[in-house]
Protein backbone atom coordinates (compact mmCIF):
# COMPACT_ATOMS: atom_id res chain seq x y z
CA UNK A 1 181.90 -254.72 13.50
CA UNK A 2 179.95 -251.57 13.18
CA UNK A 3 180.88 -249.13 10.24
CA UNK A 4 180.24 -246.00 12.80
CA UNK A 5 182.88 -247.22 14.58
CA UNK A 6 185.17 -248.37 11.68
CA UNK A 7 184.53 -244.88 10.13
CA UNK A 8 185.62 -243.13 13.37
CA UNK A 9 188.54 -244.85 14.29
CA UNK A 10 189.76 -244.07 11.06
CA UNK A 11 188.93 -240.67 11.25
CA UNK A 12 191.44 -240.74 14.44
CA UNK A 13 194.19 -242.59 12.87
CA UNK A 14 193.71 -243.03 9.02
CA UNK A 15 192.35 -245.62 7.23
CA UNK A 16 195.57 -247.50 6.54
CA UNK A 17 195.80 -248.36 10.79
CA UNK A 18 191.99 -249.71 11.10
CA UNK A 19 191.71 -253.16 10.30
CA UNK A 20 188.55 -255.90 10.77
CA UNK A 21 187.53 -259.15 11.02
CA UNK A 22 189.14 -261.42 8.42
CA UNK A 23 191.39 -258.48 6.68
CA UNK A 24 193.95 -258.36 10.62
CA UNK A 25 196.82 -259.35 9.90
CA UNK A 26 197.74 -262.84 11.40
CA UNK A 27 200.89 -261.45 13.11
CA UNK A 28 198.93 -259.54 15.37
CA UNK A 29 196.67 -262.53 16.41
CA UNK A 30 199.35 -265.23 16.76
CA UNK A 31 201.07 -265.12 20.02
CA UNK A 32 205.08 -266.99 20.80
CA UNK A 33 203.30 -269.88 22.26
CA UNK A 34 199.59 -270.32 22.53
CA UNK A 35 196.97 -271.06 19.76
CA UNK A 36 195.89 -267.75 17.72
CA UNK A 37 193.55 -265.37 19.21
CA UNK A 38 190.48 -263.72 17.37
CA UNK A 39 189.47 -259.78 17.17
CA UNK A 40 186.71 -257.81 15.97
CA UNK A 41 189.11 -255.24 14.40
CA UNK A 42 193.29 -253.79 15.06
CA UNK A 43 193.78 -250.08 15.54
CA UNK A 44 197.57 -248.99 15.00
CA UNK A 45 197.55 -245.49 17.03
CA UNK A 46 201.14 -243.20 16.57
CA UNK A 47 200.32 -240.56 19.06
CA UNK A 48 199.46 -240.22 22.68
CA UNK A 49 196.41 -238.57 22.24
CA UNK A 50 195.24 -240.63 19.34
CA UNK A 51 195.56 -243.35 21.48
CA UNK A 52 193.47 -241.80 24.10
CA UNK A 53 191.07 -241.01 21.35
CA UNK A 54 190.33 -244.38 20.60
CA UNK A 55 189.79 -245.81 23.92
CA UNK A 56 187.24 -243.18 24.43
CA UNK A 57 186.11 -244.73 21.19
CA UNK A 58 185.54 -248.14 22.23
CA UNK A 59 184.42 -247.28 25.51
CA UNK A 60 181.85 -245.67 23.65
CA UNK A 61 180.94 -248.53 21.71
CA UNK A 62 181.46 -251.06 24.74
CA UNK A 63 184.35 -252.92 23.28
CA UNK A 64 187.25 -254.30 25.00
CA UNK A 65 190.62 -252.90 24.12
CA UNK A 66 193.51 -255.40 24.11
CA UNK A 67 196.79 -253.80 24.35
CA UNK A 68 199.66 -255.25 22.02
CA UNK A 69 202.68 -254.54 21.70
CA UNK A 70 205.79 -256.61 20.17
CA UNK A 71 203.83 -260.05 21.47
CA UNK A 72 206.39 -261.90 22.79
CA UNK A 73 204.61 -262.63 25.84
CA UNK A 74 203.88 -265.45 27.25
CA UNK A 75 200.63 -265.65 29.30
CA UNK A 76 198.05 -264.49 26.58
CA UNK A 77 197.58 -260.95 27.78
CA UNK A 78 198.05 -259.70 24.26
CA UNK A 79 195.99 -261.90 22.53
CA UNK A 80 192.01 -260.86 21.77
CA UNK A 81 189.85 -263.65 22.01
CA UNK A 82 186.38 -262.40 20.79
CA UNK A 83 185.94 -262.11 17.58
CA UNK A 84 182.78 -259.73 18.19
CA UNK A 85 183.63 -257.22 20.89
CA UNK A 86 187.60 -257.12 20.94
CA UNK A 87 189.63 -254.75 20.08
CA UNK A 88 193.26 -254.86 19.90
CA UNK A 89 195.03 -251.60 20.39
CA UNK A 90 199.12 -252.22 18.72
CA UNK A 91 201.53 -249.87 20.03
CA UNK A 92 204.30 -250.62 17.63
CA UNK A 93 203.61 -247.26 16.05
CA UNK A 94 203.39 -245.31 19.13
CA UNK A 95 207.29 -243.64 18.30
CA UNK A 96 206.96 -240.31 18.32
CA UNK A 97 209.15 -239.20 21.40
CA UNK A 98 212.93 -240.02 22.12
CA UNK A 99 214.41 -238.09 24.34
CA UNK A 100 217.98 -239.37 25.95
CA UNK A 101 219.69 -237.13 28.71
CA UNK A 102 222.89 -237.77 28.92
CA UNK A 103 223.36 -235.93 32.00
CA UNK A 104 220.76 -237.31 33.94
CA UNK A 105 221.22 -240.51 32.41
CA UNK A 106 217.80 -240.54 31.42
CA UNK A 107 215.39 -241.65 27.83
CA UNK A 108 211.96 -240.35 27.82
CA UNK A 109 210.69 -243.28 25.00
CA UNK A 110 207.48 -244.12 23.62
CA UNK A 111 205.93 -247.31 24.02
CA UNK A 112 206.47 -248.87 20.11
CA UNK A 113 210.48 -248.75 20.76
CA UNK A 114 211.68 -252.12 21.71
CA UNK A 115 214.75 -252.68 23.53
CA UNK A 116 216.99 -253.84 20.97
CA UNK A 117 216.50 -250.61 19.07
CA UNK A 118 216.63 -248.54 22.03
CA UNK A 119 220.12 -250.24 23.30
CA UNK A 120 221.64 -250.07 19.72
CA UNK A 121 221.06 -246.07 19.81
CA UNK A 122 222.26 -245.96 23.44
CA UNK A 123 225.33 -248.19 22.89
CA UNK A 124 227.44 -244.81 21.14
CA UNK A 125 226.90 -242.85 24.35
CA UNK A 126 228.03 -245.92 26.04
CA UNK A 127 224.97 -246.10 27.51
CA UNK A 128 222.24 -248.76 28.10
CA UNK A 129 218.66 -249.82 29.53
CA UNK A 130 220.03 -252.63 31.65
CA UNK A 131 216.69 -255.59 30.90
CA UNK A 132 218.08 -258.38 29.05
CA UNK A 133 216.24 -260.98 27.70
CA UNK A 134 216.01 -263.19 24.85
CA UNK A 135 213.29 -261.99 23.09
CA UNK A 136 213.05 -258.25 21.98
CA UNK A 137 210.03 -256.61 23.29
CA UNK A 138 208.27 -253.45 23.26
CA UNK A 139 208.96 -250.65 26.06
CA UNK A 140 205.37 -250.49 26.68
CA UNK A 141 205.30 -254.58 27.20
CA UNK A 142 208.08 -254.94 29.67
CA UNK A 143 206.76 -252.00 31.70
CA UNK A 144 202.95 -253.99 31.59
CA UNK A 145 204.50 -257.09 32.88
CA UNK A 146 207.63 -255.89 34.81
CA UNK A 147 210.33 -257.53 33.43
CA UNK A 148 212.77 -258.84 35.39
CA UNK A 149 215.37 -261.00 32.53
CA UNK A 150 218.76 -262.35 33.03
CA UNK A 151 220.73 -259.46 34.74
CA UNK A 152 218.40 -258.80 37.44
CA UNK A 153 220.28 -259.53 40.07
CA UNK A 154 222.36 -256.21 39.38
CA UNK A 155 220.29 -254.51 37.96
CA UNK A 156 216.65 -254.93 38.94
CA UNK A 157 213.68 -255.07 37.46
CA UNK A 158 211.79 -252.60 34.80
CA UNK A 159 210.06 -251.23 37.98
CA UNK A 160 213.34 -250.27 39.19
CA UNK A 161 214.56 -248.72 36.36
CA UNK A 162 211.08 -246.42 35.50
CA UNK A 163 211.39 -243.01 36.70
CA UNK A 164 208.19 -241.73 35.33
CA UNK A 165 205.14 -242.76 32.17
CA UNK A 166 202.07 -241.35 30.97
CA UNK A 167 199.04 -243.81 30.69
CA UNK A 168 195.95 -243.16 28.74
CA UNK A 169 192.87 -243.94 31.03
CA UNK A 170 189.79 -245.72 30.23
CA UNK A 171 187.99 -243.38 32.68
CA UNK A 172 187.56 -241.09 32.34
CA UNK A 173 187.69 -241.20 28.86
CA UNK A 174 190.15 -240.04 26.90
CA UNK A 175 192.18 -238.52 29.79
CA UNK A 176 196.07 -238.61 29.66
CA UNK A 177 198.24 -239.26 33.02
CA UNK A 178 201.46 -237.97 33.32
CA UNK A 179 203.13 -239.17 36.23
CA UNK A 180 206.39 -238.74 37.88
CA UNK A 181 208.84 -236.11 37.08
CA UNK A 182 212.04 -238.77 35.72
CA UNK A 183 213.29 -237.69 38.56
CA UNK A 184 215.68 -240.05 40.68
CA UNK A 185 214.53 -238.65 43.68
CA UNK A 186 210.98 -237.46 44.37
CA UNK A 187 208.61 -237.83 46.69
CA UNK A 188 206.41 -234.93 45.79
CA UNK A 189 203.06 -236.89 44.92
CA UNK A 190 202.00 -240.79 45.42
CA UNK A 191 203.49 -242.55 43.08
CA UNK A 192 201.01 -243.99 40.83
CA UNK A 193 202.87 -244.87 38.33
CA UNK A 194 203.84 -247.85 39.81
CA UNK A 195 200.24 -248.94 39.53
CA UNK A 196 200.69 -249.99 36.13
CA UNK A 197 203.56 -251.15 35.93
CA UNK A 198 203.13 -254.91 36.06
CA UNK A 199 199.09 -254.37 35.25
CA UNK A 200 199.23 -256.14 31.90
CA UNK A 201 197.61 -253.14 30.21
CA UNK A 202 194.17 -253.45 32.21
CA UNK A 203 194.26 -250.69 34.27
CA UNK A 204 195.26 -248.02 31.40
CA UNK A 205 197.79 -247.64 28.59
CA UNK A 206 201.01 -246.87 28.97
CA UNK A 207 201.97 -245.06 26.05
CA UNK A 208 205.70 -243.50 27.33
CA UNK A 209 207.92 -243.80 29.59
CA UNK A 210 211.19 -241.91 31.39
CA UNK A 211 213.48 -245.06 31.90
CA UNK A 212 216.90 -244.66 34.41
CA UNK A 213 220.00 -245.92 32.03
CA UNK A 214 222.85 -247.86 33.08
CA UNK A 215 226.41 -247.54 31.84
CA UNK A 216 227.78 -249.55 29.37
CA UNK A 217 230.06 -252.87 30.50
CA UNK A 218 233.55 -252.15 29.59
CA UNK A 219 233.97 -256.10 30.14
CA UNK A 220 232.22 -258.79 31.29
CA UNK A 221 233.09 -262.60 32.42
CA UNK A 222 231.49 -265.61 32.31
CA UNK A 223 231.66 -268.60 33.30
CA UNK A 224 229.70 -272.29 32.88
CA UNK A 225 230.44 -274.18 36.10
CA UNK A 226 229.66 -278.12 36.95
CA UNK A 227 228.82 -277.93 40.64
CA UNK A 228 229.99 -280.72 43.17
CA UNK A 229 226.37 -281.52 43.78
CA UNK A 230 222.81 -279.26 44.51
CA UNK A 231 224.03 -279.09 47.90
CA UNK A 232 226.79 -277.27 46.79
CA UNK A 233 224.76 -274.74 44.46
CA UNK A 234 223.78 -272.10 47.08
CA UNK A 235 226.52 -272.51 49.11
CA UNK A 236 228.46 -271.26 45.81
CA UNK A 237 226.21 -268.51 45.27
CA UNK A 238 226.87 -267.34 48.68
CA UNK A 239 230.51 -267.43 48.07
CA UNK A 240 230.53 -265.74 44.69
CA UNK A 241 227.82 -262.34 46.25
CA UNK A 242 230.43 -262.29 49.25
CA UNK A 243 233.62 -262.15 47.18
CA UNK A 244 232.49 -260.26 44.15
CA UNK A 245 229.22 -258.68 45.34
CA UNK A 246 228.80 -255.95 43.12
CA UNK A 247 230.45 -257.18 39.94
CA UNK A 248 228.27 -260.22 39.70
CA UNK A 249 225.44 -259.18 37.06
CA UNK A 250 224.11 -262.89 36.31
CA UNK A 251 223.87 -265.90 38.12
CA UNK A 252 221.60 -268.58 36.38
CA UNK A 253 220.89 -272.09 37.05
CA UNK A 254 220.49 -274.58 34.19
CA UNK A 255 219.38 -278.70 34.55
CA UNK A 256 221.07 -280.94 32.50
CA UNK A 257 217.84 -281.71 29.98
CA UNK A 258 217.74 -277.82 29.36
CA UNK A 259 221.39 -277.73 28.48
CA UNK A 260 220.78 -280.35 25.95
CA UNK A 261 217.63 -278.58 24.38
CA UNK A 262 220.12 -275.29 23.77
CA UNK A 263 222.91 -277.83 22.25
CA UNK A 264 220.15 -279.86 20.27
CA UNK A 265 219.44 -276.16 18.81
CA UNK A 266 222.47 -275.41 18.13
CA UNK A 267 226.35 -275.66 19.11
CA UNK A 268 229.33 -278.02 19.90
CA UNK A 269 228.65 -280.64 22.66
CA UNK A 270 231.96 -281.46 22.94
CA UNK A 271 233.11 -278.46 24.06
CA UNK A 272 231.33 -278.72 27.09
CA UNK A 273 232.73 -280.11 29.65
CA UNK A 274 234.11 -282.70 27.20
CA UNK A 275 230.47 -284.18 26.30
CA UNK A 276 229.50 -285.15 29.74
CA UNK A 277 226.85 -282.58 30.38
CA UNK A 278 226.78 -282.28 34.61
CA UNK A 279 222.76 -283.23 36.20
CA UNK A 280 223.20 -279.12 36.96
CA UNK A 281 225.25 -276.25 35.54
CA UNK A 282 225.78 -272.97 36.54
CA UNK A 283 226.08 -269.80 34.58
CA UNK A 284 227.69 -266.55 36.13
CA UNK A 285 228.76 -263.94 34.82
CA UNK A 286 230.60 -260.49 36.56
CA UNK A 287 230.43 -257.06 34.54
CA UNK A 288 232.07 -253.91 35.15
CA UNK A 289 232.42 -250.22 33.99
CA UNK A 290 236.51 -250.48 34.27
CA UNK A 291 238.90 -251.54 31.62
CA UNK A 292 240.48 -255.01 32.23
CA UNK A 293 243.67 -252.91 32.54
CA UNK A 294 242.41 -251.42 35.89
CA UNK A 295 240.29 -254.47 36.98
CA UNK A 296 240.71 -258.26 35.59
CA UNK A 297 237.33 -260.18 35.42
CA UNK A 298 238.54 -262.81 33.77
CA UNK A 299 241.08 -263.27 36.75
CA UNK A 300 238.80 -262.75 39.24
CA UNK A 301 236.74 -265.34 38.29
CA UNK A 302 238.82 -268.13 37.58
CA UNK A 303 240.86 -267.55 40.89
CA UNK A 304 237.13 -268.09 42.98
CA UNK A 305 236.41 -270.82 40.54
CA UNK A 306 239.69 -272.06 41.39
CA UNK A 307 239.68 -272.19 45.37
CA UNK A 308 236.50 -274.16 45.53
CA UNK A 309 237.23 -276.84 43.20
CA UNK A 310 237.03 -280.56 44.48
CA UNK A 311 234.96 -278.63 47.49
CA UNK A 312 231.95 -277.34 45.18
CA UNK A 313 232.91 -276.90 42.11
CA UNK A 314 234.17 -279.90 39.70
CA UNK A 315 234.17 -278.19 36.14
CA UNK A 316 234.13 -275.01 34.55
CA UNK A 317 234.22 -273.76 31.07
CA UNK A 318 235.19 -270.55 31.20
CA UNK A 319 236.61 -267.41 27.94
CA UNK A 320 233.55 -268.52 26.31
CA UNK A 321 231.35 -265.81 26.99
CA UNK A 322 229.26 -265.66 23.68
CA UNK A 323 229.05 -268.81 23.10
CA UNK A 324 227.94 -269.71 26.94
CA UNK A 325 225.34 -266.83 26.39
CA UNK A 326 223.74 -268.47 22.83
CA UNK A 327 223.54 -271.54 24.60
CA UNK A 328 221.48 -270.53 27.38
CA UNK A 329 219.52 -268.11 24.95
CA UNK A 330 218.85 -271.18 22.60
CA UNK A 331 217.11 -273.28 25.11
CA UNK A 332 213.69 -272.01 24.93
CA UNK A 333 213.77 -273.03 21.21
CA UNK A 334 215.34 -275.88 21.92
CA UNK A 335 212.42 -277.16 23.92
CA UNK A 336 209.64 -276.18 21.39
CA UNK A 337 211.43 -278.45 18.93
CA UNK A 338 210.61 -281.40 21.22
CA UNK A 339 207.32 -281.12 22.07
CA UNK A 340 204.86 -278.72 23.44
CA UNK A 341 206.32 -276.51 26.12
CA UNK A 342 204.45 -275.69 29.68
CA UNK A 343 206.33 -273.15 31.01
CA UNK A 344 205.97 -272.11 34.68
CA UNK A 345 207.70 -268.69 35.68
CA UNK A 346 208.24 -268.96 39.48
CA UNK A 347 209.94 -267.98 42.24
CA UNK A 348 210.78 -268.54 45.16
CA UNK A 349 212.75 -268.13 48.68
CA UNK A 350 216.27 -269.01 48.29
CA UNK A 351 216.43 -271.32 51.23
CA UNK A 352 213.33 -273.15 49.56
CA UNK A 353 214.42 -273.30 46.11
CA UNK A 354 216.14 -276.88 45.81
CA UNK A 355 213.82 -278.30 47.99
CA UNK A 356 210.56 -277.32 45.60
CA UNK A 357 212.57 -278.25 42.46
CA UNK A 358 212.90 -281.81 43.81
CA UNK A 359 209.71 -282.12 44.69
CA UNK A 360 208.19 -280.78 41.51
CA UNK A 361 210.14 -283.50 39.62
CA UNK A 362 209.04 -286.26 41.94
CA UNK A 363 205.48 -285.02 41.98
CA UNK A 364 205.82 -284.80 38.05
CA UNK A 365 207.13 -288.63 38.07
CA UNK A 366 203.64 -289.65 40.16
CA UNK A 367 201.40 -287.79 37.91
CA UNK A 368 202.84 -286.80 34.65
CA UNK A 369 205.05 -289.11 33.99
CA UNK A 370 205.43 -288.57 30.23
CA UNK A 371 206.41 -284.77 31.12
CA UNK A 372 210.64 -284.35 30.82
CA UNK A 373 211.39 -281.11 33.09
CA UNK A 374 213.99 -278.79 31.78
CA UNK A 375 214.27 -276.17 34.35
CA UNK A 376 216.77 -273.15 34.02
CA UNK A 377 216.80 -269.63 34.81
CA UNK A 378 217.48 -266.89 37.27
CA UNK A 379 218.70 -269.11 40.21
CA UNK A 380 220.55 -265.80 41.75
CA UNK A 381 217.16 -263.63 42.56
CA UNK A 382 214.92 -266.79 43.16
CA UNK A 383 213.79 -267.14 39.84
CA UNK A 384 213.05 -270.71 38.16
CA UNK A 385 211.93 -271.26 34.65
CA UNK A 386 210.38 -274.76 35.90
CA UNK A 387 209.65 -275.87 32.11
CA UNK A 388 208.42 -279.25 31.14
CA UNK A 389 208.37 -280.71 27.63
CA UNK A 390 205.31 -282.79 26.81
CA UNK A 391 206.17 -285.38 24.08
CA UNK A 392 204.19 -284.91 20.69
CA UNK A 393 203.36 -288.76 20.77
CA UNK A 394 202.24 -288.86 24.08
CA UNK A 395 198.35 -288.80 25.16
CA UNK A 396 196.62 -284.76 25.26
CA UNK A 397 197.77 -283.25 28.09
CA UNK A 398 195.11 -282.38 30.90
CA UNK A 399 196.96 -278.65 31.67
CA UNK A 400 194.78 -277.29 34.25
CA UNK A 401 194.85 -280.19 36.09
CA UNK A 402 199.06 -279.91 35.68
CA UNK A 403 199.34 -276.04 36.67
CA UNK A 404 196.98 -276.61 39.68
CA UNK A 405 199.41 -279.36 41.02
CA UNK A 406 202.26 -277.45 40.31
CA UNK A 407 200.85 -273.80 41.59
CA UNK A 408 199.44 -276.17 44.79
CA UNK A 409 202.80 -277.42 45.62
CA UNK A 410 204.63 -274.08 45.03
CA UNK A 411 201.78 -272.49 47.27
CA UNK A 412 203.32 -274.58 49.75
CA UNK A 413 206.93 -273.65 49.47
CA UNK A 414 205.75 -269.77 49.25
CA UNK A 415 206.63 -269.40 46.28
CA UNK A 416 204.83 -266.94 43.46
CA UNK A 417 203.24 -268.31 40.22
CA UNK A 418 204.37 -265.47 38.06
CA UNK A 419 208.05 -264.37 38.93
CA UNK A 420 207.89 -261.88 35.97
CA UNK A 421 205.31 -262.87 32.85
CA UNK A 422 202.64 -260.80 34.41
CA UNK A 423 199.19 -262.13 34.70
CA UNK A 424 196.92 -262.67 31.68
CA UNK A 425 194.55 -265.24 30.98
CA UNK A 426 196.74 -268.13 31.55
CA UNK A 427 197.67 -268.13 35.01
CA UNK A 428 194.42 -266.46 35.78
CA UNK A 429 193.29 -269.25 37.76
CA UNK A 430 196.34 -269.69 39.74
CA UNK A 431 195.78 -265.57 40.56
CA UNK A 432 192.45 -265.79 42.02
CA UNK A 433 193.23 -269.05 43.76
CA UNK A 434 196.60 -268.42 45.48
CA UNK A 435 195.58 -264.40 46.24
CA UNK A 436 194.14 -263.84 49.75
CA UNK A 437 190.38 -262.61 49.68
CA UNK A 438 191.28 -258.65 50.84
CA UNK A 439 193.69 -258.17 48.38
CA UNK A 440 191.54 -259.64 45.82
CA UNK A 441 188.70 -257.01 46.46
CA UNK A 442 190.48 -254.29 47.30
CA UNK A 443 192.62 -254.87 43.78
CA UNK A 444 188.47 -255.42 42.50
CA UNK A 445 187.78 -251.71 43.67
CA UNK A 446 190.76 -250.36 41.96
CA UNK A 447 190.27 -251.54 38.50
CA UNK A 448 186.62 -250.89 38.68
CA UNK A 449 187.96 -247.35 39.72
CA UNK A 450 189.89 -246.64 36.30
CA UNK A 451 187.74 -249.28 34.46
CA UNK A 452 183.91 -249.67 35.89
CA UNK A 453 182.81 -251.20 32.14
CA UNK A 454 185.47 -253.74 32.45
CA UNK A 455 186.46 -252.75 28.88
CA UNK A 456 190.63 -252.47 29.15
CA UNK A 457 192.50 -255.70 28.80
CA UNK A 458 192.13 -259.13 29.66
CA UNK A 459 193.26 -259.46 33.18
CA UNK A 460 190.40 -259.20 36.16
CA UNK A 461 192.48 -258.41 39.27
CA UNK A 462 189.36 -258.60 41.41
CA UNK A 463 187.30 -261.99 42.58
CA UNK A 464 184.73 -261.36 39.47
């Protein structure tokens, strides 16, 4: 790594916030899942414009800048892998602006927040950013890779819930974007912003954002059910949006091996469904802003629950709310325990949903039959965690030749490869394969646009 550059990146930031070579910290280069990356040097910026600053800087230099921020992704987007040329850029200290309007219900937030923090603070206003997930990332990571999480299906995704950011471009260098007003309504100017939302950081970085708050549930209920059978599932699901439409905030499918990786990790089997864990659970849960008083959840649900049993619905634990939700938050741990994980983040058409899941496994059986699938996940909006286990004893795993099987066969159910980790070097493959050629190019002419050295993260959106 040059000492020019060293010198003047510390000159932007301080010396303390420039690191190189062997003295990065191995935090920073060790992603959830995948094997540790390699960087030529970590820059900690705390400001908008120092952040601009420095990717002037290493545009200058031609270095790559790898945007980072809490690194609890999971398709390697965050993680450098050149030990001579890249750079990784951490937001974490990017914290200088928090702004909450409580009349427009609004927090202009800088990127290094992360969304525990942010809903801790917002919780005494009664308040709240409505992404939930298991892990605790950055502001400035969910908005690079959308995030959709467990109460999408009332909520939306980050993209729905972003009223405005400002992004600090590659190129021209050192310029700062502002865009959108936070307002709820305005259709004054394109709205670029949604450009990078969903980029994973390679089109510029987003270093604040005006995020659209939620209020607070005054209650919630939930609910583990046993279906009659798969059949049954969607038919359920129909059932439940019809009945309680607006009240349902969750509505997640789990498979029996998944259950068992969140009890293996922790909890009672016993009290679930008295030991005999169903092939297929379901997890719903309804939320609302009213007291119990004016509006029983807990009453609501077990009377629907109630009607369809012997019909579609066999067993249901149910005034176990925490306890349901640490389950299903344990199972990704759960997993890693027994092997390593391959974790596919799909989607898919509702009507198509079953029929792809059963095919999967059967295609998994022909080919990969050491492979134990555990799918779970957001069964309501179309999402499937379809995650397999491979065993530690069993042979090395030939991965590319699994995710082109599996992205082949979802291909033909029309389903997407990335329901909402982004795409980063991992499913980079599956991007340039399953993308038609004009969208590929035209995407191509945009990031060459805002990036023509190819210097800003470590996603290619064109057919390069």
């Amino acid at each position: 790594m040059s000492p020019d550059f060293l010198a003047a990146a510390a000159a932007i930031v301080g010396a303390a916030q420039v690191q190189a070579g062997a003295a990065i910290e191995p935090r920073y280069l060790e992603p959830a899942r995948y094997a540790p990356g390699r960087a030529a040097a970590l820059l900690r910026p705390a400001t908008t414009e120092e952040a601009a600053a420095l990717l002037a800087l290493c545009a200058e230099h031609r270095l790559r800048v790898v945007p980072q921020g809490a690194h609890t992704g999971l398709v390697r987007a965050a993680t450098p892998v050149d030990a001579q040329r890249d750079v990784l850029l951490s937001t974490e200290r990017l914290r200088e602006t928090f702004e909450l309007d409580l009349l427009d219900r609004t927090l202009r937030v800088s990127a290094g927040y992360r969304l525990g923090e942010i809903n801790e603070r917002l919780a005494e206003h009664g308040l709240m950013f409505p992404v939930d997930l298991s892990a605790d990332p950055s502001v400035g990571g969910m908005l690079s890779h959308n995030t959709g999480g467990t109460r999408m299906l009332r909520y939306g995704d980050v993209r729905a819930n972003t009223l405005g950011l400002s992004v600090a471009l590659a190129e021209p260098r050192g310029q700062v974007l502002r865009l959108g007003r936070g307002l709820q309504k305005d259709n004054a100017a394109l709205a670029l912003q949604q450009l990078f939302i969903g980029a994973s950081g390679s089109l510029g970085l987003i270093t604040e954002a005006v995020l659209k708050l939620s209020p607070l549930p005054r209650q919630q209920a939930v609910a583990l059910v046993a279906p009659a059978s798969l059949a049954a599932v969607f038919p359920l699901y129909q059932r439940v949006m019809q009945e309680l439409g607006s009240l349902v905030s969750a509505f997640e499918g789990i498979s029996a091996a998944a259950l068992d990786a969140g009890l293996s990790h922790g909890g009672e089997r016993a009290r679930w469904f008295g030991g005999a864990l169903p092939d297929y659970a379901l997890l719903i849960e309804l939320s609302s802003d009213l007291p119990a008083e004016r509006l029983d959840l807990n009453a609501l649900l077990q009377e629907l629950l109630e009607s369809e049993f012997g019909e579609r619905v066999v067993d249901a634990v149910l005034g176990a709310d925490a306890a349901v939700w640490t389950l299903r938050h344990g199972i990704s741990e759960g997993l890693r325990a027994r092997g390593k994980v391959v974790g596919f983040d799909v989607s898919l058409p509702r009507r198509h949903f079953m029929a792809f899941r059963e095919a999967g496994r059967a295609w998994l059986a022909a080919h990969f039959p050491q492979a134990e699938l555990a799918d779970f996940g957001h069964l309501g909006d179309g999402g499937m965690h379809f995650n397999l286990v491979w065993p530690k004893a069993a042979p090395a795993l030939d991965e590319a030749r699994l995710r082109e099987g599996v992205y082949a066969l979802l291909a033909q159910y029309g389903g997407s490869f990335s329901a909402e980790h982004g795409v980063g070097p991992q499913v980079q493959a599956a991007y340039r394969t399953h993308t038609a050629a004009e969208l590929l190019a035209l995407s191509g002419q945009l990031q060459h646009l805002l990036d023509p050295q190819g210097l800003l993260g470590l996603t290619r959106w064109g057919d390069n």
